[in-house]
N, C-alpha and C. Protein backbone atom coordinates (compact mmCIF):
# COMPACT_ATOMS: atom_id res chain seq x y z
N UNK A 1 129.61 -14.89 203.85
CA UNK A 1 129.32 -13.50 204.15
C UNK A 1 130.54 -12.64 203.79
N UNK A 2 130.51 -11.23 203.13
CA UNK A 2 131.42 -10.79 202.97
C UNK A 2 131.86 -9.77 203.93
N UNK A 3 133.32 -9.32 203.69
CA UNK A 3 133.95 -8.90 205.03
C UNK A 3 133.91 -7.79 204.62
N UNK A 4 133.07 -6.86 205.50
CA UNK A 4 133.13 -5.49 205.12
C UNK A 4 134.06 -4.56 205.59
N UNK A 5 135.27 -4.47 206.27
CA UNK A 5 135.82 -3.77 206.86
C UNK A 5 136.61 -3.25 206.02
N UNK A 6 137.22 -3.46 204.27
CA UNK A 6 137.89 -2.80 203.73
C UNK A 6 136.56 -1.59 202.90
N UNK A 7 135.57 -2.37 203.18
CA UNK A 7 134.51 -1.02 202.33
C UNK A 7 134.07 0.13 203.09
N UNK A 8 133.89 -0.70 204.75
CA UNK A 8 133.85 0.79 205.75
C UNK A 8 135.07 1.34 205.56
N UNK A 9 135.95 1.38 205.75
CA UNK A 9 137.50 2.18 205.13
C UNK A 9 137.20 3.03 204.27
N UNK A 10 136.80 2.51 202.94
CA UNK A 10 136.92 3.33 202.04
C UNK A 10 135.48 4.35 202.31
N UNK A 11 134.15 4.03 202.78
CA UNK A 11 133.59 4.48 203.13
C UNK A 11 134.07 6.30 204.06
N UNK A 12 134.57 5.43 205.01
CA UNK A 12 134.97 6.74 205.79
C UNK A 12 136.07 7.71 205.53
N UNK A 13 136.57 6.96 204.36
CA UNK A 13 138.17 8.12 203.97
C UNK A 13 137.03 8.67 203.50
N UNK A 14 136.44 8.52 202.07
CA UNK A 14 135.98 9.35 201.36
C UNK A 14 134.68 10.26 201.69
N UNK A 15 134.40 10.16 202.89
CA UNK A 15 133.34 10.76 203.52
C UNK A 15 134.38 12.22 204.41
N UNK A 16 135.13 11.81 204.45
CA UNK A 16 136.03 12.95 204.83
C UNK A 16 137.16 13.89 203.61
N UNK A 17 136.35 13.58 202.14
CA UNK A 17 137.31 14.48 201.70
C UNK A 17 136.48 15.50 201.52
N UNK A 18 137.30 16.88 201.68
CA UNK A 18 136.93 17.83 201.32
C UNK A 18 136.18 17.95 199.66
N UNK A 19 135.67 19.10 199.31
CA UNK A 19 135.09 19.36 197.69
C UNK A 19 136.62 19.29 197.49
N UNK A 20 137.92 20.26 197.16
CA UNK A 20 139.05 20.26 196.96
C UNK A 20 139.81 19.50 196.54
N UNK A 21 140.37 18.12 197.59
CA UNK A 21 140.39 16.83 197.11
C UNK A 21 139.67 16.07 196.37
N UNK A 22 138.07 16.14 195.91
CA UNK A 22 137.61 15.47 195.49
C UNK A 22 137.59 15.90 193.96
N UNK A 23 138.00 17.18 193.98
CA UNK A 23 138.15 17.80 192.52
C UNK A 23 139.33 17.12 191.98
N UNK A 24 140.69 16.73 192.69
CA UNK A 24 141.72 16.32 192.51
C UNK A 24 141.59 14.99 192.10
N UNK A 25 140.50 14.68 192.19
CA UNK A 25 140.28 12.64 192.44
C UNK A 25 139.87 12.70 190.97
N UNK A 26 138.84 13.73 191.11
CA UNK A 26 138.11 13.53 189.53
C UNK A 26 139.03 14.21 188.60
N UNK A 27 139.80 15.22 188.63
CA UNK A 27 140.41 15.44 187.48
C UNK A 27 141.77 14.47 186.89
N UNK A 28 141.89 13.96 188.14
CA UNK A 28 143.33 13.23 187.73
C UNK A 28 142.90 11.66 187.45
N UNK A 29 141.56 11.14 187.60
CA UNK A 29 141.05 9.61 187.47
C UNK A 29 141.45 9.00 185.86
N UNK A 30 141.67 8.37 185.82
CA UNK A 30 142.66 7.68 184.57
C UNK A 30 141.10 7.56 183.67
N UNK A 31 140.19 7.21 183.77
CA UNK A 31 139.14 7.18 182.89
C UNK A 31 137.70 7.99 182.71
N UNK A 32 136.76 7.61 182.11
CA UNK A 32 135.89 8.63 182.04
C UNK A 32 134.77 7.95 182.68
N UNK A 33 134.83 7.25 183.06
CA UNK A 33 133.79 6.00 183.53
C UNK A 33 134.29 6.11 185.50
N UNK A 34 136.03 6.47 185.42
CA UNK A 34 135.93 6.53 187.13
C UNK A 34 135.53 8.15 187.25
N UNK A 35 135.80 9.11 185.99
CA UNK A 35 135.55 10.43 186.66
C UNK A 35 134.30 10.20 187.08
N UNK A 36 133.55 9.60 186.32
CA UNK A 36 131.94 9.76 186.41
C UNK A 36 131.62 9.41 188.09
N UNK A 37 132.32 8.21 188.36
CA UNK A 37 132.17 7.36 189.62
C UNK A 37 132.57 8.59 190.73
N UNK A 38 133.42 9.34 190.89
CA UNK A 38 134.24 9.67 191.63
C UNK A 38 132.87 11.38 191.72
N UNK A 39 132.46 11.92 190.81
CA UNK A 39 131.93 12.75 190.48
C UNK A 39 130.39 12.53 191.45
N UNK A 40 129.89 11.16 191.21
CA UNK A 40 128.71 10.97 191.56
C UNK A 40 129.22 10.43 193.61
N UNK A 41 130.19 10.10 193.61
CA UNK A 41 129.93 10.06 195.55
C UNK A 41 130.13 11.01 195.80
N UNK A 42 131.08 12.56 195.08
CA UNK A 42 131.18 13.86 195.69
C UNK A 42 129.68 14.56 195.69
N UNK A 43 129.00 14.18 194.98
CA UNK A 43 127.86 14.46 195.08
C UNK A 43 126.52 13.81 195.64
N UNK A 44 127.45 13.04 196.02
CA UNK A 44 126.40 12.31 197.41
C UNK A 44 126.58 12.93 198.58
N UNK A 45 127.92 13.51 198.66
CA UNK A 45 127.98 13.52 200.15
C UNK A 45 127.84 15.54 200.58
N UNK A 46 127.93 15.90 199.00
CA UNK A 46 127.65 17.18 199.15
C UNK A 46 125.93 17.26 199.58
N UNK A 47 125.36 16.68 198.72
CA UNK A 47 123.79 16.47 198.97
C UNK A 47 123.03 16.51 200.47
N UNK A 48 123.94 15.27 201.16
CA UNK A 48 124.17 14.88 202.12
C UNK A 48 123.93 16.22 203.09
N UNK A 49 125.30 16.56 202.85
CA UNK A 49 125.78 17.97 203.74
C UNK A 49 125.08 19.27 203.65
N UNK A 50 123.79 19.08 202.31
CA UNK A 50 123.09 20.60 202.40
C UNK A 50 122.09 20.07 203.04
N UNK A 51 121.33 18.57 203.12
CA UNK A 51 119.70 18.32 203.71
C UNK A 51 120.23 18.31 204.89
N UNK A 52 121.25 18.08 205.67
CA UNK A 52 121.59 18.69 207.09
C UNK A 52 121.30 20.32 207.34
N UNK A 53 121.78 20.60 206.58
CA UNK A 53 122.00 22.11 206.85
C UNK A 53 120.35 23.04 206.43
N UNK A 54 119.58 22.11 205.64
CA UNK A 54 118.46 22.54 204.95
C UNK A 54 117.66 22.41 206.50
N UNK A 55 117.97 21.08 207.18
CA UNK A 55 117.23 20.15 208.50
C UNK A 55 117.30 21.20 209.59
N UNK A 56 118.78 21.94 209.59
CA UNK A 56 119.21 22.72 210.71
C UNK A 56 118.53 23.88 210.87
N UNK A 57 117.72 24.59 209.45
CA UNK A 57 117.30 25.43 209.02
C UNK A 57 118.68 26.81 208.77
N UNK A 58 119.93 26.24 208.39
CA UNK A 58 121.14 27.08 208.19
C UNK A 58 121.06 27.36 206.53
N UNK A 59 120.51 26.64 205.91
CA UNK A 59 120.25 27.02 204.32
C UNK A 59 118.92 26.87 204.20
């Protein structure tokens, strides 16, 4: 079985970066294959953060 406690980690840093930082992640990512990567969880968690707000009826 694998040990998940270094993926919840990374899980929860990156669930706490701001858009800001995450612009910083993607512009400075050494390749075009991690911008892509780095591009697509900021946009998970932005997604995330509007069907809350869509749920709340705030957007």
């Amino acid at each position: 079985m694998i040990d998940m406690t270094k993926y919840d980690e990374i899980y929860n840093e990156m669930k706490n970066l701001d858009i800001d930082e995450f612009l910083q992640i993607i512009v400075n990512a050494e390749s075009k294959e991690e911008r892509e990567f780095y591009s697509r969880i900021s946009d998970f968690f932005i997604q995330k953060a509007q069907k809350e707000l869509i749920e709340k009826g705030i957007f």
